[in-house]
Protein backbone atom coordinates (compact mmCIF):
# COMPACT_ATOMS: atom_id res chain seq x y z
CA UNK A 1 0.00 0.00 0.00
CA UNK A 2 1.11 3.24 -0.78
CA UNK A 3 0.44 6.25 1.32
CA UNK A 4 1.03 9.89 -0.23
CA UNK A 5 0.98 13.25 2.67
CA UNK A 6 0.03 16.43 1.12
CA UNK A 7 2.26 18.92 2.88
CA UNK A 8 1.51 22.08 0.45
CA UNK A 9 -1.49 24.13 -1.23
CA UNK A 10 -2.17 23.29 -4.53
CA UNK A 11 -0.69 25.45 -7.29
CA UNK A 12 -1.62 28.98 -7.28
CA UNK A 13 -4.19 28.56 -3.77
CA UNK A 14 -3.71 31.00 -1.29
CA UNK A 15 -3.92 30.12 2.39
CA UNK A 16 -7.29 30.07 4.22
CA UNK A 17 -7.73 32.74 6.84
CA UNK A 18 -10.50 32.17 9.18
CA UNK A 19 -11.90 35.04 11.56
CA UNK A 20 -14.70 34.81 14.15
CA UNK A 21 -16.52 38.05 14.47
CA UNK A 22 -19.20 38.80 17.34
CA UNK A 23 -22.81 39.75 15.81
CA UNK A 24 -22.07 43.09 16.94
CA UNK A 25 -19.49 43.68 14.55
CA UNK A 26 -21.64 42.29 11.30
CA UNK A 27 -21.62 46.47 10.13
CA UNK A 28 -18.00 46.71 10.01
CA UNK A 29 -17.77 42.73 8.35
CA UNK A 30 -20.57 44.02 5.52
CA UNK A 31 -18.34 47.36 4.98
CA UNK A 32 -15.28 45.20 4.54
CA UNK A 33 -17.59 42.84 2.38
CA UNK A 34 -18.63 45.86 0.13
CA UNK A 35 -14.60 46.99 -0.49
CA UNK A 36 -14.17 43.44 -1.73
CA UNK A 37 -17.11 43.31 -4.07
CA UNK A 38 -15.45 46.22 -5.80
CA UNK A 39 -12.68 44.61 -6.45
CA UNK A 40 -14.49 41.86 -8.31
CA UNK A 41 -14.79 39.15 -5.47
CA UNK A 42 -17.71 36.84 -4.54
CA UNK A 43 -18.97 35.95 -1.33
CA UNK A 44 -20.93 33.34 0.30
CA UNK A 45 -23.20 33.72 3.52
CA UNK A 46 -24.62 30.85 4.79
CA UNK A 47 -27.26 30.26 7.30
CA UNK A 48 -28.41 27.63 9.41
CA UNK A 49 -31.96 27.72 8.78
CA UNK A 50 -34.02 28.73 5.58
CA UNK A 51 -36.61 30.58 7.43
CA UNK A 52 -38.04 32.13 10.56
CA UNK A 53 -37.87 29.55 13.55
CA UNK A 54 -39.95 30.24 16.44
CA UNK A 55 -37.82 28.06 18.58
CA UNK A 56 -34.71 29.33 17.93
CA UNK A 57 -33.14 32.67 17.60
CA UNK A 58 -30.66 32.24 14.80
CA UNK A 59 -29.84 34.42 11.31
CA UNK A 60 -32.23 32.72 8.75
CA UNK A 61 -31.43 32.24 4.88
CA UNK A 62 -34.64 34.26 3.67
CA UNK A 63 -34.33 37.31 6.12
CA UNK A 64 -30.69 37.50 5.51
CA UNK A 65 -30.67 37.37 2.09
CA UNK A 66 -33.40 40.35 1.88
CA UNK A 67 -31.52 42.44 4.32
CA UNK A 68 -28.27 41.75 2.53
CA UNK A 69 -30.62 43.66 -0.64
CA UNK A 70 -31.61 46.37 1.08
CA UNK A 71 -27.68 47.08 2.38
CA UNK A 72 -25.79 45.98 -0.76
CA UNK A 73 -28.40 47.28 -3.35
CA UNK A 74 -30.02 45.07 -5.78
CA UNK A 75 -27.99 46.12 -8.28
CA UNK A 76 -25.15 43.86 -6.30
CA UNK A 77 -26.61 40.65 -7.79
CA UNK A 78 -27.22 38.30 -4.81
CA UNK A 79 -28.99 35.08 -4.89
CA UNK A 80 -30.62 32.67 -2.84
CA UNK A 81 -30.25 29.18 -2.60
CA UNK A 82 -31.70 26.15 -0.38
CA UNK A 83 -33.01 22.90 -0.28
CA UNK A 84 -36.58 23.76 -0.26
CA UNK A 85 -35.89 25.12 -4.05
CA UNK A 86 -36.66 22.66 -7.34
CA UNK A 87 -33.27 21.05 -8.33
CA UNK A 88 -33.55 22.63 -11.61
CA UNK A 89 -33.59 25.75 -9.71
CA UNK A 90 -30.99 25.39 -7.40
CA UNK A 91 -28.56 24.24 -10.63
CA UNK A 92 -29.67 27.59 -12.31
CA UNK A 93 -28.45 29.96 -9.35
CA UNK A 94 -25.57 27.92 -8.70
CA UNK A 95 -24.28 28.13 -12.70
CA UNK A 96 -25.54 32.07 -11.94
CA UNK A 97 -23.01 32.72 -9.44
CA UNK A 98 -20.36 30.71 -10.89
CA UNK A 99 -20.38 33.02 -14.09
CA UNK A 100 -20.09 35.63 -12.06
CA UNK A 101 -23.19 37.52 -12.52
CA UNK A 102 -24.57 36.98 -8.55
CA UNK A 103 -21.84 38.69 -6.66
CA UNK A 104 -23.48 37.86 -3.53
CA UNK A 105 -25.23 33.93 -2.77
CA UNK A 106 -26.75 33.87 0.60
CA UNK A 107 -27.56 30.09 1.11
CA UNK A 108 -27.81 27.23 3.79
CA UNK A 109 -25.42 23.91 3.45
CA UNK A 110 -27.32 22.98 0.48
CA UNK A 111 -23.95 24.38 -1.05
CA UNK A 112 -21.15 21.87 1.04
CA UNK A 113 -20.36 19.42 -1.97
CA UNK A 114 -19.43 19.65 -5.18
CA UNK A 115 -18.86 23.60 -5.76
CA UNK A 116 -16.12 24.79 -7.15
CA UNK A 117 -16.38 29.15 -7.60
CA UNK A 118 -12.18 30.21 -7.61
CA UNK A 119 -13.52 33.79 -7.62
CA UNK A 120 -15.72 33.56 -4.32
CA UNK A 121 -13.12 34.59 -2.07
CA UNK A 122 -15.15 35.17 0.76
CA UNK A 123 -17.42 33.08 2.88
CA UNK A 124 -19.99 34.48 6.04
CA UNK A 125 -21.19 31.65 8.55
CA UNK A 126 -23.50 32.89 10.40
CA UNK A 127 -24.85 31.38 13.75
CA UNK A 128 -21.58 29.08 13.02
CA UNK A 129 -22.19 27.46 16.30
CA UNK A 130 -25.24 25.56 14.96
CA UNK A 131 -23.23 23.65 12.64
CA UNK A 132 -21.27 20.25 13.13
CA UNK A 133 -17.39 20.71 12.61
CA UNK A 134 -17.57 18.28 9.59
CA UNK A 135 -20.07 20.85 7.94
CA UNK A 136 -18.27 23.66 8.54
CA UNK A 137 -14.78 21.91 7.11
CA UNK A 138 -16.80 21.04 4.28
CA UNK A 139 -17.79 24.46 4.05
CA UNK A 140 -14.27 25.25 4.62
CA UNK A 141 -13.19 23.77 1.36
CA UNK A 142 -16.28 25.18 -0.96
């Protein structure tokens, strides 16, 4: 059996910083966000829940996704994507956002395999707490 160690990034991949922010500091995260869209990047948020839970008290796909509208402008091009939407639908937004013309694709894990976006740069979790650490190393690597 042969065994082979990966000890280095892949050609051309820059490292992966990660950053845990209080919800407090969201305003000065979304400025920093809106520098970076000028400069051509992408971004992911991604939410635990799809909508409005009255049993818990977390950031949810559908609320985020208008408020991120109403900050960015809709002339940002954000999407939304999660599992409640038609496959057909979910394809469409993803191929969207991987041409580039959705700067912005607030979603839940619906996203964790199979995505491959080199120009989404950025990635928002909110509520990261509520996910498993195998989710959020998969999200790690979208």
């Amino acid at each position: 059996m042969d065994v082979s160690i990966i000890d280095e990034l892949p050609k051309g991949r820059q490292p992966i910083t990660t950053r845990w922010v209080k919800h407090e500091q969201l305003p000065e995260v979304l400025r920093w966000i809106k520098e970076e869209l000028v400069q051509q990047a992408q971004v992911y948020f991604i939410s635990p829940l799809i909508e409005e839970s009255e049993a818990l008290d977390l950031k949810n796909a559908v609320a985020l996704y208008e408020e991120l509208n109403q900050y960015f402008g809709e002339e940002t091009g954000i999407g939304l994507l999660h599992g409640k939407m038609k496959n057909e639908e979910k394809d469409q937004i993803m191929q969207t956002f991987k041409a580039g013309d959705l700067s912005v694709l607030v979603s839940t894990t619906v996203i964790e395999v199979g995505v491959d976006v080199p120009n989404a740069t950025i990635m928002v979790i909110m509520d990261a707490d509520r996910f498993g650490l195998s989710q959020l190393h998969q999200l790690r690597a979208v």
